[in-house]
Protein backbone atom coordinates (compact mmCIF):
# COMPACT_ATOMS: atom_id res chain seq x y z
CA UNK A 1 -55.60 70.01 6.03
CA UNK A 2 -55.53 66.39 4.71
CA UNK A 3 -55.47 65.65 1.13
CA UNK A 4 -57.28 62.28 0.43
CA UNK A 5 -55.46 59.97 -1.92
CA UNK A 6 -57.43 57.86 -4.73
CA UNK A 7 -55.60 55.24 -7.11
CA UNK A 8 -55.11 55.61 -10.42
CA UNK A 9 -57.67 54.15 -12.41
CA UNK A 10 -56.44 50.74 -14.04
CA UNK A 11 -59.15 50.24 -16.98
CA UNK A 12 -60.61 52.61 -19.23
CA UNK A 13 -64.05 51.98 -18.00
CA UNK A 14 -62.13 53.45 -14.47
CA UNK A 15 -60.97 56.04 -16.05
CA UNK A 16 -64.58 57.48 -17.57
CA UNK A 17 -66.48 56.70 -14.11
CA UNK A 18 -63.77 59.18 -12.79
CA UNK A 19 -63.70 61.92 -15.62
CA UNK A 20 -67.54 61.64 -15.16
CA UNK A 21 -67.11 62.26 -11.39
CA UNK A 22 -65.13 65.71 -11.80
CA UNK A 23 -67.56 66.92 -14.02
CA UNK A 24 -68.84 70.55 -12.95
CA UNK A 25 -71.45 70.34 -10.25
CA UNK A 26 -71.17 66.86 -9.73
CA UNK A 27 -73.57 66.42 -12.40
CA UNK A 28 -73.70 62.85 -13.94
CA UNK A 29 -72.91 63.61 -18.10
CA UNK A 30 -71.87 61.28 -21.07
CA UNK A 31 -68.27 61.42 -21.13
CA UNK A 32 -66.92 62.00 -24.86
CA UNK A 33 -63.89 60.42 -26.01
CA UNK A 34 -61.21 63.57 -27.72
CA UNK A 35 -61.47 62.72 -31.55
CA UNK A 36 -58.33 61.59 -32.99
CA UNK A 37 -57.61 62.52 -36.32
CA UNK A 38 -56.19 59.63 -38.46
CA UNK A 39 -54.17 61.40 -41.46
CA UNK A 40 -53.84 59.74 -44.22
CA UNK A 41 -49.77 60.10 -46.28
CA UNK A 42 -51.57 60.26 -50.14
CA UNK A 43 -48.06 59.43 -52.20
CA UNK A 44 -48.73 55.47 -50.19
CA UNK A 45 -52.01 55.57 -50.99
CA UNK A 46 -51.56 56.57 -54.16
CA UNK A 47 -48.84 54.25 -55.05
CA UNK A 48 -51.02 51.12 -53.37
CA UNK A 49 -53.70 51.56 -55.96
CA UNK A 50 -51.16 52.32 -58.64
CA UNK A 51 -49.75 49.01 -57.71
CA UNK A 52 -53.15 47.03 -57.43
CA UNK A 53 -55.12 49.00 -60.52
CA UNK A 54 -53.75 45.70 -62.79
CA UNK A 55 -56.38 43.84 -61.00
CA UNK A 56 -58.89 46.79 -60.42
CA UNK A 57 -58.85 47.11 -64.62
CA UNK A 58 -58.88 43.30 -65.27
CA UNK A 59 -62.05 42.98 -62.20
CA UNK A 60 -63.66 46.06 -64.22
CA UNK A 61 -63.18 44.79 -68.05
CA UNK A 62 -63.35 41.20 -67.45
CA UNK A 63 -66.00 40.55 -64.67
CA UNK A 64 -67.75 43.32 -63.85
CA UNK A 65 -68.18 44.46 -67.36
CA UNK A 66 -68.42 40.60 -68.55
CA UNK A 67 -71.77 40.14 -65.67
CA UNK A 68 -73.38 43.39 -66.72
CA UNK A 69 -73.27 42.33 -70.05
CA UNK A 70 -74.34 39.10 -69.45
CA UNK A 71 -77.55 40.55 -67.40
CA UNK A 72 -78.40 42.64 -70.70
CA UNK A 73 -78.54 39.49 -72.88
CA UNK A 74 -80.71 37.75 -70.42
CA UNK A 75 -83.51 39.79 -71.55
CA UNK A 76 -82.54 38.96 -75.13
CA UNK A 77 -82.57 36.96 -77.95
CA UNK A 78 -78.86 37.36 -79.16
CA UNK A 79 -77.82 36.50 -82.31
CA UNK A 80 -73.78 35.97 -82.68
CA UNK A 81 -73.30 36.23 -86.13
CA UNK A 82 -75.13 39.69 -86.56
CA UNK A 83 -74.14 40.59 -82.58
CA UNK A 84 -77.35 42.04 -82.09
CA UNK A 85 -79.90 41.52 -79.03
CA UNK A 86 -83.53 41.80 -79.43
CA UNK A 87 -85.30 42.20 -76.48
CA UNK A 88 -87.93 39.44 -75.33
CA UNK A 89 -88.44 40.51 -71.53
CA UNK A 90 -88.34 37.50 -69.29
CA UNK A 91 -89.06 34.85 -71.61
CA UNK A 92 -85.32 33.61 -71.09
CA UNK A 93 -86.27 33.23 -67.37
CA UNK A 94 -89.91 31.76 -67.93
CA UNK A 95 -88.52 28.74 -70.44
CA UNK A 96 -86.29 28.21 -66.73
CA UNK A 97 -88.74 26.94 -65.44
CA UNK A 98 -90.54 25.41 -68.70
CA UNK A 99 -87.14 23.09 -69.77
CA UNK A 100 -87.00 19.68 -67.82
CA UNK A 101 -83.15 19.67 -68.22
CA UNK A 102 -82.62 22.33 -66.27
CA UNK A 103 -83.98 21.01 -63.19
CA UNK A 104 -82.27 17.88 -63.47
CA UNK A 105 -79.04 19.75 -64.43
CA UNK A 106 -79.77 21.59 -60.61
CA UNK A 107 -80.63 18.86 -58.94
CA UNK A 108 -77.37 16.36 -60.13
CA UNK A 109 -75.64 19.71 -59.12
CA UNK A 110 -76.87 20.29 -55.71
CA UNK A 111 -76.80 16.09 -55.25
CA UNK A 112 -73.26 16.27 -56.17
CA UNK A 113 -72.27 19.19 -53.77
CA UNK A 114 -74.14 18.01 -50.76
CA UNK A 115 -71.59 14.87 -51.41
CA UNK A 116 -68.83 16.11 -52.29
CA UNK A 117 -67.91 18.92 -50.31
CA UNK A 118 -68.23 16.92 -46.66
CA UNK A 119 -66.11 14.25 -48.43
CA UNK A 120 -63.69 16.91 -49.50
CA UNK A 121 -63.02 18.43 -46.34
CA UNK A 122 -62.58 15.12 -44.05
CA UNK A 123 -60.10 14.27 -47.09
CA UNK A 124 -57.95 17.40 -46.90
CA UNK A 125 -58.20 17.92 -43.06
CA UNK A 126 -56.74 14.30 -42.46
CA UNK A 127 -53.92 14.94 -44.92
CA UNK A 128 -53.31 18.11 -43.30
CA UNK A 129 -53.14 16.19 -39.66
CA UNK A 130 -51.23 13.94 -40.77
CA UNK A 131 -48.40 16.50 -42.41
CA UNK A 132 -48.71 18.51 -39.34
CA UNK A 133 -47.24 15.21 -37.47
CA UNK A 134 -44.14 15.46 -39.73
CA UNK A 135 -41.19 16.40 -38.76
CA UNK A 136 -38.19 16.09 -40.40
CA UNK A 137 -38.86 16.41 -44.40
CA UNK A 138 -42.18 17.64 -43.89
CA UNK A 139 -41.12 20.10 -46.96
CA UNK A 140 -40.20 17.31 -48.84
CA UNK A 141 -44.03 15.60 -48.04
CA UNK A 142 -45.82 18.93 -48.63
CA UNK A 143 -44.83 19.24 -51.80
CA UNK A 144 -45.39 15.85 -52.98
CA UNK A 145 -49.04 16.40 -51.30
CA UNK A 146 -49.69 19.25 -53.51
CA UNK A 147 -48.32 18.02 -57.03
CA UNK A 148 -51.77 16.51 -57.88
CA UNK A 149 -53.54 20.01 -57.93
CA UNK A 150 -50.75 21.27 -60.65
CA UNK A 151 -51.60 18.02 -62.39
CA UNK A 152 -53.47 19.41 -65.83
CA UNK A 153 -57.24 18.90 -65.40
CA UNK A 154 -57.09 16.85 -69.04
CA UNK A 155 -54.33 14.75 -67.57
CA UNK A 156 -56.58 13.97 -64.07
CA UNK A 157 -59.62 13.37 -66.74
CA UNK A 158 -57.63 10.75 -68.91
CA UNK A 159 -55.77 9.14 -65.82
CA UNK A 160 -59.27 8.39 -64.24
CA UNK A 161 -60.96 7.67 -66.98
CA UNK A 162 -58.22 4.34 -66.77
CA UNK A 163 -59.11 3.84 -62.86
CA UNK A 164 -62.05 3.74 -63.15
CA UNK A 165 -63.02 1.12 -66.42
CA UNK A 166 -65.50 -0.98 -64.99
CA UNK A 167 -63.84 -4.19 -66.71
CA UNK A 168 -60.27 -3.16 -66.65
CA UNK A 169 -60.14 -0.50 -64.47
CA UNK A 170 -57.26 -0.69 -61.33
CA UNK A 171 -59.57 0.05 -59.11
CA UNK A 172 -61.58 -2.56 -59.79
CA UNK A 173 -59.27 -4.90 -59.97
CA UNK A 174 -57.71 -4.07 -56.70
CA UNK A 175 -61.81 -4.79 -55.53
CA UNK A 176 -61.76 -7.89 -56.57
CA UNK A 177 -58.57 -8.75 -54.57
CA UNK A 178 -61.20 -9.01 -51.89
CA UNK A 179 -64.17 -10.88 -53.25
CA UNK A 180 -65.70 -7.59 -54.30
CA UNK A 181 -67.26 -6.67 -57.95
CA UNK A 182 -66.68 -3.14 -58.76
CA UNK A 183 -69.58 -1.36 -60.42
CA UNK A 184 -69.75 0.18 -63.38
CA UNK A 185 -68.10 3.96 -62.77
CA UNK A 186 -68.82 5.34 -65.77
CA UNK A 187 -72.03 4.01 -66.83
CA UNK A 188 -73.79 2.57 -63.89
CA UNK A 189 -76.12 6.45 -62.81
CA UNK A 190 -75.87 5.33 -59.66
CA UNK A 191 -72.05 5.27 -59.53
CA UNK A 192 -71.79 8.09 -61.72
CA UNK A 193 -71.13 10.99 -59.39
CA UNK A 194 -69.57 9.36 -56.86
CA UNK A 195 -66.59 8.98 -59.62
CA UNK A 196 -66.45 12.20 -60.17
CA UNK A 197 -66.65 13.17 -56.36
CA UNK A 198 -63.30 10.55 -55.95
CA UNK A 199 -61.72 12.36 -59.44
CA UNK A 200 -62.32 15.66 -57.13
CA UNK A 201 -60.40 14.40 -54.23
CA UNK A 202 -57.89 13.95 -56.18
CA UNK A 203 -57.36 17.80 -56.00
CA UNK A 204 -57.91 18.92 -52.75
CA UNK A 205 -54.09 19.80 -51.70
CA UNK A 206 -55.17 23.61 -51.74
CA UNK A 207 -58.00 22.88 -49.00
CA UNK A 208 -54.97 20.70 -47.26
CA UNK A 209 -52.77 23.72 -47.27
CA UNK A 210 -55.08 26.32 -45.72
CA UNK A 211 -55.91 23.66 -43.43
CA UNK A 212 -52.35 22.94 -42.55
CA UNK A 213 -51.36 26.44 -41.96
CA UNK A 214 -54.80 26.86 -39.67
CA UNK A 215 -53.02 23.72 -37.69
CA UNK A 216 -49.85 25.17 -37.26
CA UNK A 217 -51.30 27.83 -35.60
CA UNK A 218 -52.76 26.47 -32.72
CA UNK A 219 -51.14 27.19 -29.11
CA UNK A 220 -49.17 24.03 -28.04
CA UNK A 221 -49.51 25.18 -24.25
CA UNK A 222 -53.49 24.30 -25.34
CA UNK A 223 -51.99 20.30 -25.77
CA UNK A 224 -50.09 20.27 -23.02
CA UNK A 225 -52.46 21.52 -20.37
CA UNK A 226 -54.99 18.61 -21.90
CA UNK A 227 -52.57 16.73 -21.54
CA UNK A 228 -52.17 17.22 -17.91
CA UNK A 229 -56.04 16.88 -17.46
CA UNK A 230 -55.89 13.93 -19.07
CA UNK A 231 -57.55 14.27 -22.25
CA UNK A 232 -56.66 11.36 -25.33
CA UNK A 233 -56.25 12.72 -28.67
CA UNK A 234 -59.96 12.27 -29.86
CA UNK A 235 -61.31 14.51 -27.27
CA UNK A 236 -57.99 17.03 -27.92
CA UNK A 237 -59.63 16.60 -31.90
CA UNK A 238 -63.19 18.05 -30.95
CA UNK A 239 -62.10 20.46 -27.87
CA UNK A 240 -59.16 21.68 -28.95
CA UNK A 241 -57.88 21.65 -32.67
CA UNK A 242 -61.74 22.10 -34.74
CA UNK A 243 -62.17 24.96 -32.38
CA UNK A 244 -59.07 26.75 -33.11
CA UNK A 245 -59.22 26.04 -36.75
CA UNK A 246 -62.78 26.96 -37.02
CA UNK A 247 -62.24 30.20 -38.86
CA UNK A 248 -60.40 27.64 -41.62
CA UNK A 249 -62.95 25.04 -41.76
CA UNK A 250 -65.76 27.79 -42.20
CA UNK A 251 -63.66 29.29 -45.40
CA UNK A 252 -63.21 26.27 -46.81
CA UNK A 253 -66.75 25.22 -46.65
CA UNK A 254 -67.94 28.30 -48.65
CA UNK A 255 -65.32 28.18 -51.27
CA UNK A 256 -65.95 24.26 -51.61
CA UNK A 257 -69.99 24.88 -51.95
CA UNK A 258 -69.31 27.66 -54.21
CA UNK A 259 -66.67 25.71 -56.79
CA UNK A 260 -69.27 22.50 -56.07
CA UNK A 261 -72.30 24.33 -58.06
CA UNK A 262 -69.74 25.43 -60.54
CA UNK A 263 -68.56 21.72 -61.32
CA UNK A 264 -67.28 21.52 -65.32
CA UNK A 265 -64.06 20.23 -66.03
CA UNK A 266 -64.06 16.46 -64.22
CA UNK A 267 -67.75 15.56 -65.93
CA UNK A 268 -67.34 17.45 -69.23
CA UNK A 269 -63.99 15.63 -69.74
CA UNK A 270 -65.03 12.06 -68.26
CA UNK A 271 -68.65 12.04 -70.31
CA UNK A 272 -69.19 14.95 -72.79
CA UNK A 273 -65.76 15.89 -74.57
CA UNK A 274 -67.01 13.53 -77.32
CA UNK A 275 -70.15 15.39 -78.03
CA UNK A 276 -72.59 12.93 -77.63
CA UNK A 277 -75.73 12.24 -76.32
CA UNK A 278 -75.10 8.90 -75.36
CA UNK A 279 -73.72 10.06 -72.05
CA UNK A 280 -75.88 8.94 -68.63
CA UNK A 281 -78.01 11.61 -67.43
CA UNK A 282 -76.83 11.56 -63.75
CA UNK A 283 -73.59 13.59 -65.38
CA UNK A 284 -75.56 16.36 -66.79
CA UNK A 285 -74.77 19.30 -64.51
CA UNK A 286 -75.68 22.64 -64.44
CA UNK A 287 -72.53 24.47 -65.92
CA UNK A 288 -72.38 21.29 -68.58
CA UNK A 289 -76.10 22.04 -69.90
CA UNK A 290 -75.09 26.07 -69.61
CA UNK A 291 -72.07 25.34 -71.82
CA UNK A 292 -74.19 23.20 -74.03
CA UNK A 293 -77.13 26.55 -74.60
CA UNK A 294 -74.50 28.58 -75.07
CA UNK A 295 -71.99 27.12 -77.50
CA UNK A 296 -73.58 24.55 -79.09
CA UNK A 297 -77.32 25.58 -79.33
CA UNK A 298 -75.76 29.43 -79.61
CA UNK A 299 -78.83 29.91 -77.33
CA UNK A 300 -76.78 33.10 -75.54
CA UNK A 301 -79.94 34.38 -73.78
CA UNK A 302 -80.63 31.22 -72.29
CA UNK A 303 -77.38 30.36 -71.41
CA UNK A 304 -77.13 34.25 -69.85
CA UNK A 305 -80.46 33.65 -68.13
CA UNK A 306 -79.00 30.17 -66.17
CA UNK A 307 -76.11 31.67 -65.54
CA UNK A 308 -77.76 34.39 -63.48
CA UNK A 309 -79.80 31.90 -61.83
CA UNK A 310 -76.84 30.17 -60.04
CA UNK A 311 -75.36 33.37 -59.16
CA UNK A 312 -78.63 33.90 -57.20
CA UNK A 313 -78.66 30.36 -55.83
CA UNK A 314 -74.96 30.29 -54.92
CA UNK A 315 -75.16 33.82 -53.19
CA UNK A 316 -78.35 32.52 -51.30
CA UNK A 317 -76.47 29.80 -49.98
CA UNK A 318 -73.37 31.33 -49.05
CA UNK A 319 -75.76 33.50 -47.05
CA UNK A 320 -77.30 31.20 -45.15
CA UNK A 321 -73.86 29.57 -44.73
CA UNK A 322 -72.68 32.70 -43.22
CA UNK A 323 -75.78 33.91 -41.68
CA UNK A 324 -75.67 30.06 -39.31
CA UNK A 325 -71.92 29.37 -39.69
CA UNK A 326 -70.19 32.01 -37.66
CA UNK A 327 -72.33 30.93 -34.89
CA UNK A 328 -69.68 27.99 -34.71
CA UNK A 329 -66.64 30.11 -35.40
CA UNK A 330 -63.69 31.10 -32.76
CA UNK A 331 -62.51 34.12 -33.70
CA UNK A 332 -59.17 35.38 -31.73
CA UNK A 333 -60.33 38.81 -29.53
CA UNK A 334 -64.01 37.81 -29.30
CA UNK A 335 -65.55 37.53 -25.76
């Protein structure tokens, strides 16, 4: 009597073809995983929301709570002296569409994004390339990198405000070094924005961080193997390295878009801290003319009503940006 010997099955899909095989009969049947129950220990679970309910009441009480009250006064006239709402349906939302400042408020918004955030990211990725080249002190260079984002936003405002005088401004005069007239930054519209896109580069060391962590991630064997087929450092740049830091890159770009449509301090300090109307139209943005309905005009419906607006348009991008984005991502695991 001979026995017949099989090998052990090496991969799980093995193992099912062969737990199928000795199924009664011969008959070919779904094989069912055993159900493993995961149990839970309750005093950890306990104690991790004990330890995180800080933020859970502060999300609850301070944005939650702050948007659903927000929504209810978008339906409203509200009155802050008396703190009383009286309904007017969607007229908040219909004058929208009626009031020429707020399109031109969205469109020096979305102008201003679609230029700043590219710029922002080239910016912060090369600093973060070139720190990832450091070797000794690179704690030393890191931290120098990342002092301008502690710099107070008032501070940034007044320093730039200095750099960027179109008579005596440095940067100006380090134009005409070379022959060139600077314009006007701060009252030429045409130069408007892009001063306030080179006052935001000025604070990209957090985007430079993430950036510079997604670098030092990267496999080295991935270099050296180019290396040995090879490949220069441009193509190691676009094969290799934007790849692998996809995942980064992707994050970035959504939190940049997001904090782009919600652009305040570096325009409100450079043309509106005084109050005035005399300040060029190309640096009326959306959360400026918000601010404006809200706590000058006391127009609190409005300003509820525009606020809910750009939480619409901002979630409708970052859809889109997610929906087309992670086409381009490498995530670790995927096939």
């Amino acid at each position: 009597m001979s026995a017949t010997l099989r090998p052990s099955p090496t991969t799980v899909e093995e193992g099912e073809a062969s737990a199928r095989a000795l199924l009664p009969g011969g008959r070919r049947g779904r094989f069912r995983r055993p159900r493993v129950k995961q149990h839970y220990n309750k005093r950890e679970a306990l104690a991790g929301y004990l330890f995180i309910s800080p933020w859970i009441i502060g999300f609850l009480v301070f944005t939650a709570g702050a948007m659903i009250y927000s929504l209810y006064i978008s339906f409203s006239s509200y009155n802050l002296a008396t703190n009383r709402a009286r309904p007017v349906g969607l007229a908040n939302y219909a004058e929208l569409f009626q009031d020429p400042r707020v399109g031109v408020s969205l469109a020096n918004t979305l102008f201003y994004a679609v230029m700043a955030v590219p710029l922002e990211i080239a910016f912060a990725l090369a600093l973060a390339l070139l720190l990832n080249r450091v070797g000794r002190g690179a704690g030393v260079f890191r931290t120098l990198f990342y002092l301008p984002k502690m710099t107070p936003a008032v501070a940034t405002a007044a320093i730039f405000f200095l750099l960027l005088n179109g008579n005596t401004g440095a940067i100006n005069q380090f134009l005409r070094l070379f022959g060139i007239a600077g314009p006007q930054w701060l009252v030429d519209p045409a130069w408007v924005k892009p001063s306030i896109v080179i006052m935001a580069l000025w604070t990209v060391s957090g985007t430079m961080v993430i950036f510079l962590a997604a670098l030092k991630s990267v496999p080295t064997e991935l270099y050296e193997v180019a290396s040995l087929d090879g490949a220069g450092a441009v193509r190691k740049f676009f094969s290799i390295t934007l790849p692998m830091i996809s995942g980064a890159m992707f994050f970035n770009v959504i939190v940049l878009t997001i904090a782009a449509f919600q652009v305040f301090d570096q325009a409100y300090l450079l043309f509106w801290r005084d109050q005035s109307n005399a300040s060029p139209e190309a640096s009326l943005f959306y959360a400026i003319y918000l601010f404006q309905q809200a706590f000058r005009e006391f127009n609190f419906g409005f300003a509820a009503a525009m606020a809910w607006l750009l939480f619409v348009i901002i979630m409708a991008i970052t859809v889109i940006q997610v929906r087309f984005g992670n086409r381009f991502v490498y995530y670790e695991g995927d096939r």
